[in-house]
C-alpha atoms as a PDB file:
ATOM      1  CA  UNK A   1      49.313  -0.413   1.409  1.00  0.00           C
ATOM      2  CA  UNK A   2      48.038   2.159   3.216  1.00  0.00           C
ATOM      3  CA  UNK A   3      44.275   4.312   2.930  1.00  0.00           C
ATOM      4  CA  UNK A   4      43.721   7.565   3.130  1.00  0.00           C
ATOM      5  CA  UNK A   5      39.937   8.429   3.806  1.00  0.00           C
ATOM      6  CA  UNK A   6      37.735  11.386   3.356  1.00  0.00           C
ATOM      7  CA  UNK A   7      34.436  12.043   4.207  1.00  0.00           C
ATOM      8  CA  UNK A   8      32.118  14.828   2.602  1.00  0.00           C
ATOM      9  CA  UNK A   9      28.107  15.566   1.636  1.00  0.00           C
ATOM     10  CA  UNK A  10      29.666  17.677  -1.575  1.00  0.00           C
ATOM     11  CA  UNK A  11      28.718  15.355  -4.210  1.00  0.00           C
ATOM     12  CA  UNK A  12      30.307  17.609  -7.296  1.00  0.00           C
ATOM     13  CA  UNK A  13      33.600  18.402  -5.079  1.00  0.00           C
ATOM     14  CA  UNK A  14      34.166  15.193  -4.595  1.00  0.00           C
ATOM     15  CA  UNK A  15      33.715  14.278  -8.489  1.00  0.00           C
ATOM     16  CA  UNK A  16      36.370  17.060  -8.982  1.00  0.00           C
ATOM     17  CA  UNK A  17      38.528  15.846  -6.246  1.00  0.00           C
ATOM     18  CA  UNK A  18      38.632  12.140  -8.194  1.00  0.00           C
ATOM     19  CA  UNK A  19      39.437  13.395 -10.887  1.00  0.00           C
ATOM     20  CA  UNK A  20      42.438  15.416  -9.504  1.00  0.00           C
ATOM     21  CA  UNK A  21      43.279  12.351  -8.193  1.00  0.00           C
ATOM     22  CA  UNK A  22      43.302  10.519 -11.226  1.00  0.00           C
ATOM     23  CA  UNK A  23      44.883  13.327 -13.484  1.00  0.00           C
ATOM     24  CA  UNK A  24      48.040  12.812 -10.758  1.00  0.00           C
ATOM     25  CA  UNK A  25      48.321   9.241 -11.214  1.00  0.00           C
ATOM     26  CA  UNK A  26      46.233   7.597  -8.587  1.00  0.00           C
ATOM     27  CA  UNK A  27      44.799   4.863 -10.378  1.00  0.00           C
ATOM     28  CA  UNK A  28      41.525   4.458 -10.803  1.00  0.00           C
ATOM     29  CA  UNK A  29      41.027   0.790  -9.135  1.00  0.00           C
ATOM     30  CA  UNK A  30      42.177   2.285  -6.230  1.00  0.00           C
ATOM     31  CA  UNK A  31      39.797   5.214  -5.848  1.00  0.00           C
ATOM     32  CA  UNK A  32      36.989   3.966  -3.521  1.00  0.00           C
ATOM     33  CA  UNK A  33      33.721   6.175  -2.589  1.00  0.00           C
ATOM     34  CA  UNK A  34      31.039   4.438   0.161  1.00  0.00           C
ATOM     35  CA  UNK A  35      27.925   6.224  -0.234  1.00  0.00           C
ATOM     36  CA  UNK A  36      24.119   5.463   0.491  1.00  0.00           C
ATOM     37  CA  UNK A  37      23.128   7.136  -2.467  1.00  0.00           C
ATOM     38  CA  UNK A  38      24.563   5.016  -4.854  1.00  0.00           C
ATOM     39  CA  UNK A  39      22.599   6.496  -8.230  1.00  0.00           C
ATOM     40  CA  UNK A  40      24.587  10.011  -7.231  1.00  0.00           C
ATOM     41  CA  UNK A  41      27.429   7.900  -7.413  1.00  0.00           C
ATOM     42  CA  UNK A  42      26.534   6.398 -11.126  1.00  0.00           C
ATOM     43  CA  UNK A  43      25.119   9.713 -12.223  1.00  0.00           C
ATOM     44  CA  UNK A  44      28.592  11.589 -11.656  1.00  0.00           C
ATOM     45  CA  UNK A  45      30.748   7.963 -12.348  1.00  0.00           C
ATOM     46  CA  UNK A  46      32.470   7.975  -9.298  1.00  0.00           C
ATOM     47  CA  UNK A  47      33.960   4.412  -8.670  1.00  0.00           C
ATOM     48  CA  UNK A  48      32.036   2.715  -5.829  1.00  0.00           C
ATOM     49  CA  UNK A  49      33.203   0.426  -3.240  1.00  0.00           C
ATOM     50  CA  UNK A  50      32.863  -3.418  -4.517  1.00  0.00           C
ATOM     51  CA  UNK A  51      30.302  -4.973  -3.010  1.00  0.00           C
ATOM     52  CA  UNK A  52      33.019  -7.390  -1.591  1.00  0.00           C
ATOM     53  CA  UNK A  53      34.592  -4.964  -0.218  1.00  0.00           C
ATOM     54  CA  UNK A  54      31.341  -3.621   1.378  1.00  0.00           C
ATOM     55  CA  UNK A  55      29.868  -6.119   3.235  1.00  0.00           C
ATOM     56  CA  UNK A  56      31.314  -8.616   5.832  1.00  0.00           C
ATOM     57  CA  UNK A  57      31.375 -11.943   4.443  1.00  0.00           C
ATOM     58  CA  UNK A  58      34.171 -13.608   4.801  1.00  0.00           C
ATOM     59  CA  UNK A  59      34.928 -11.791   8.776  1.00  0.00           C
ATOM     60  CA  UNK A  60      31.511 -13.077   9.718  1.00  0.00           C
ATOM     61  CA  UNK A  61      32.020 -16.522   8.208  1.00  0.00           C
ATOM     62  CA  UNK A  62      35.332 -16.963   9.807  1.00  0.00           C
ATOM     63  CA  UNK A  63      33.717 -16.239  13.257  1.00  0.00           C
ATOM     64  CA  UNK A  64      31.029 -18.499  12.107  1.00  0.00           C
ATOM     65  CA  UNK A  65      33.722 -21.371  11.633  1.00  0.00           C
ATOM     66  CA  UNK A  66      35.279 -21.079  14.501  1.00  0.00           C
ATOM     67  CA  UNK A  67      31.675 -21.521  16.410  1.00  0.00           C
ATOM     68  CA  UNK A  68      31.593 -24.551  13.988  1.00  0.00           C
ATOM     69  CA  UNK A  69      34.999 -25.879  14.446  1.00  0.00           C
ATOM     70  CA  UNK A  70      33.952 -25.403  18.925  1.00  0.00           C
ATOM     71  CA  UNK A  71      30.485 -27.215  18.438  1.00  0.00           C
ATOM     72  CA  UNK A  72      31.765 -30.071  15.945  1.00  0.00           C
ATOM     73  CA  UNK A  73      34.900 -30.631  18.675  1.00  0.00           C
ATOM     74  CA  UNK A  74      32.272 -31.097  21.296  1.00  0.00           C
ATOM     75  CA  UNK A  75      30.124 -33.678  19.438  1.00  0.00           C
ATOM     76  CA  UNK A  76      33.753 -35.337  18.569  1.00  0.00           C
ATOM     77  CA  UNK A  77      34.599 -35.136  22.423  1.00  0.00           C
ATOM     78  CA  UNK A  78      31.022 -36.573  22.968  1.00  0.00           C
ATOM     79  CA  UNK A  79      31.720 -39.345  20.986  1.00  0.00           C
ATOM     80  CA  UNK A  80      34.949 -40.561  22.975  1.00  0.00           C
ATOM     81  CA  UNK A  81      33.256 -39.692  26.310  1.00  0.00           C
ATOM     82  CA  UNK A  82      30.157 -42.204  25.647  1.00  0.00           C
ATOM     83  CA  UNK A  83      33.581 -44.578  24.556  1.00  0.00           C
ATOM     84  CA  UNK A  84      31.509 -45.231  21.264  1.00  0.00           C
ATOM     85  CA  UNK A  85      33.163 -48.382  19.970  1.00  0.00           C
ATOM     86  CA  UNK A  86      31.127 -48.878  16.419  1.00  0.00           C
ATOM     87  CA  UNK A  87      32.997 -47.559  13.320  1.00  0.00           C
ATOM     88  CA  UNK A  88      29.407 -46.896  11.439  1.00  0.00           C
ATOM     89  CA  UNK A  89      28.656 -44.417  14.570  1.00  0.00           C
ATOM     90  CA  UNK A  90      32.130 -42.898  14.496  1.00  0.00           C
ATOM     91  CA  UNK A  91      30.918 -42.390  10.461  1.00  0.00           C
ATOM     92  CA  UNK A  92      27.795 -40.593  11.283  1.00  0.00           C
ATOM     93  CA  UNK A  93      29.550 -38.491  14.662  1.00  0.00           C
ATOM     94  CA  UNK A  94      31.690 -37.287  12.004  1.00  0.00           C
ATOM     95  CA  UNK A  95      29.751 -36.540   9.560  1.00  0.00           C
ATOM     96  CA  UNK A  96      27.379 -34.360  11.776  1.00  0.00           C
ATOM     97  CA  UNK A  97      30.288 -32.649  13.426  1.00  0.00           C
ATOM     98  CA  UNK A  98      31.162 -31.698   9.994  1.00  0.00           C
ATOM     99  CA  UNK A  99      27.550 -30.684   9.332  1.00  0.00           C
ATOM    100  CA  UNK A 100      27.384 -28.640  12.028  1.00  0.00           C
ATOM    101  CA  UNK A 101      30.983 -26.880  10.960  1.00  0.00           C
ATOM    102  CA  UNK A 102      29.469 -26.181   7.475  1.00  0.00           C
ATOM    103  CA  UNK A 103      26.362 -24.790   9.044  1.00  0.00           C
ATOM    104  CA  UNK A 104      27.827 -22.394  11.222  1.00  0.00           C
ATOM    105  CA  UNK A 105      30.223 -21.215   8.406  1.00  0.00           C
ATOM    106  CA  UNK A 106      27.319 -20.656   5.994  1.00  0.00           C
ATOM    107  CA  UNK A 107      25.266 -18.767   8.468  1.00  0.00           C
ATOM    108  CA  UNK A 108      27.784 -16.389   9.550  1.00  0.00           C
ATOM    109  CA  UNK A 109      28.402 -15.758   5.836  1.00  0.00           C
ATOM    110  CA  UNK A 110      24.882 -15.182   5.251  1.00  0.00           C
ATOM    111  CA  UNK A 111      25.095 -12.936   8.555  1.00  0.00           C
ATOM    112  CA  UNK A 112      27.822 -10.908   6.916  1.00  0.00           C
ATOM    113  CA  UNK A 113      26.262 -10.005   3.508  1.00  0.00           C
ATOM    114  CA  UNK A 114      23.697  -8.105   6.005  1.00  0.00           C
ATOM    115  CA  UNK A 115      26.417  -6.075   7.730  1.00  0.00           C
ATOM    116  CA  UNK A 116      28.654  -2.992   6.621  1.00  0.00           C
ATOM    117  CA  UNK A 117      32.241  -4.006   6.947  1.00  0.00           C
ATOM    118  CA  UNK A 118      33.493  -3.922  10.328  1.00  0.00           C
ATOM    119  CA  UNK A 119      36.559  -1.913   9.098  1.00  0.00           C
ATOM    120  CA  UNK A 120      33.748   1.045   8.088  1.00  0.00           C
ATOM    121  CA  UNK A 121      31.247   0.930  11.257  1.00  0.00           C
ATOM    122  CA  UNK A 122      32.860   4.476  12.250  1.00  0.00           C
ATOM    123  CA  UNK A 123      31.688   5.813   9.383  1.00  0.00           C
ATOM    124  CA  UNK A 124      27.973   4.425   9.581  1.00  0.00           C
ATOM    125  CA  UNK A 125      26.457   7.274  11.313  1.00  0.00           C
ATOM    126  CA  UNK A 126      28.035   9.691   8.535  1.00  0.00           C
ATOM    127  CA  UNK A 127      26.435   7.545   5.724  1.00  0.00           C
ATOM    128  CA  UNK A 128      23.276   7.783   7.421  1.00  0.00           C
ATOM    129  CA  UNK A 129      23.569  11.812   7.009  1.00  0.00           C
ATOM    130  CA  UNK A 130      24.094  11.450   3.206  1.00  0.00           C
ATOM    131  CA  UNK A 131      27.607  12.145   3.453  1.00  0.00           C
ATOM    132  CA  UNK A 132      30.004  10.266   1.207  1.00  0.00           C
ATOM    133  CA  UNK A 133      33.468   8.147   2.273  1.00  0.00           C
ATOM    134  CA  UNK A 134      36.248   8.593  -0.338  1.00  0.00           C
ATOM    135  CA  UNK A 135      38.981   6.159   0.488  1.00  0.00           C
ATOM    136  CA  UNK A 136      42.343   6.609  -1.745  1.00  0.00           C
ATOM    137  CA  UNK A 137      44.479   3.674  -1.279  1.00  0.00           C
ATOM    138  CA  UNK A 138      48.466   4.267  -1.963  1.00  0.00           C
ATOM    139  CA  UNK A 139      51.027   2.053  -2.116  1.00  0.00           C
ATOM    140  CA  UNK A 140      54.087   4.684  -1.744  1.00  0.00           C
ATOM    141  CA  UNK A 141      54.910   7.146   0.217  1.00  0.00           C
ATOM    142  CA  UNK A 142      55.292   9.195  -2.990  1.00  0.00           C
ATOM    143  CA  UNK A 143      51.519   8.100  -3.977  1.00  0.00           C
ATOM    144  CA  UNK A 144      50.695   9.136  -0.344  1.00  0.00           C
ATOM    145  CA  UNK A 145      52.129  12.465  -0.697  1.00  0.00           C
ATOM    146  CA  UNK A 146      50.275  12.809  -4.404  1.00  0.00           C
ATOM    147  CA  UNK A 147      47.243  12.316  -2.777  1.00  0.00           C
ATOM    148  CA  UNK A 148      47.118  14.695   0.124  1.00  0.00           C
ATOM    149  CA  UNK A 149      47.853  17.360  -2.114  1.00  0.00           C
ATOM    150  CA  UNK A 150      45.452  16.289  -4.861  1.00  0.00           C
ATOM    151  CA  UNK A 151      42.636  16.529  -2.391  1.00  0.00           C
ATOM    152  CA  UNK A 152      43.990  19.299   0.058  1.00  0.00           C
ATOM    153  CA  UNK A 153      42.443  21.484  -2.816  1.00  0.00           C
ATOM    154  CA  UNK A 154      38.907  20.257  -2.009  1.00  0.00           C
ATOM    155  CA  UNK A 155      38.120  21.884   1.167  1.00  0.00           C
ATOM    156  CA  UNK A 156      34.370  20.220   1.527  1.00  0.00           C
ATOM    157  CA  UNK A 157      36.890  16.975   1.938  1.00  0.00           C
ATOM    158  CA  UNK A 158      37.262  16.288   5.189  1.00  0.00           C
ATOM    159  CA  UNK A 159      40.314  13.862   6.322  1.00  0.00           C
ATOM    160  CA  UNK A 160      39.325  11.244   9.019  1.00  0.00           C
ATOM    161  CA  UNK A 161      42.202   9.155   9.407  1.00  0.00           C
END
């Protein structure tokens, strides 16, 4: 699946330019706008970006894990370096390591419902301007093709991939 991705400060062009869109059989679901000014967005029901799909949970909790899965391997290594012989303090070296594993994944999650998706930090300074991100996402070339000329109508719409 490829995305095709606009960016524009026309609010009411770029209602008109989802519903072209739609009227040529983009689907809804996968008509995506990133704006700041999300009760424009509501007011003209233009379909937003998820919130999922917004922020950076699951990028920054997999970089969080892997921090956990390096600091629980050194307490591990720890353990065999100090030759720790006593099954009860194997038991609690483990259970910290996985502590610490959990930890780090958590934070990093909580880290990434903070952030704007890594895949949209181009696009950050444009937000900040009040200028809107339409992303069209097509499965077909035939979709793709649908799409360009759906918006190519739309000049406000500017293409920026």
């Amino acid at each position: 699946m490829s995305q095709l991705k606009y960016l524009t400060d026309d609010i009411n062009e770029l209602d008109a330019a989802e519903h072209d869109l739609e009227n040529n059989g983009i689907p809804r679901n996968n008509i995506h706008i990133l704006s700041n000014d999300q009760h424009a967005l509501s007011e003209h029901d233009l379909p937003p970006f998820s919130e999922w799909a917004r922020r950076d949970i699951l990028y920054y909790g997999a970089r969080g894990a892997a921090l956990g899965a390096g600091l629980a391997s050194l307490i591990l290594l720890s353990g065999f370096l100090f030759t720790i012989s006593n099954p009860i303090s194997w038991l609690v070296i483990s259970f910290l390591a996985l502590g610490i594993m959990g930890f780090c994944t958590w934070e990093g999650s909580l880290l990434g419902v903070t952030r704007l998706n890594h895949k949209l930090d181009d696009y950050k300074d444009a937000l900040a301007r009040g200028q809107h991100l339409l992303v069209v996402d097509v499965d077909t070339e035939q979709q793709e093709k649908v799409a360009r000329y759906a918006i190519d109508s739309h000049a406000p719409l500017k293409a920026v991939n």
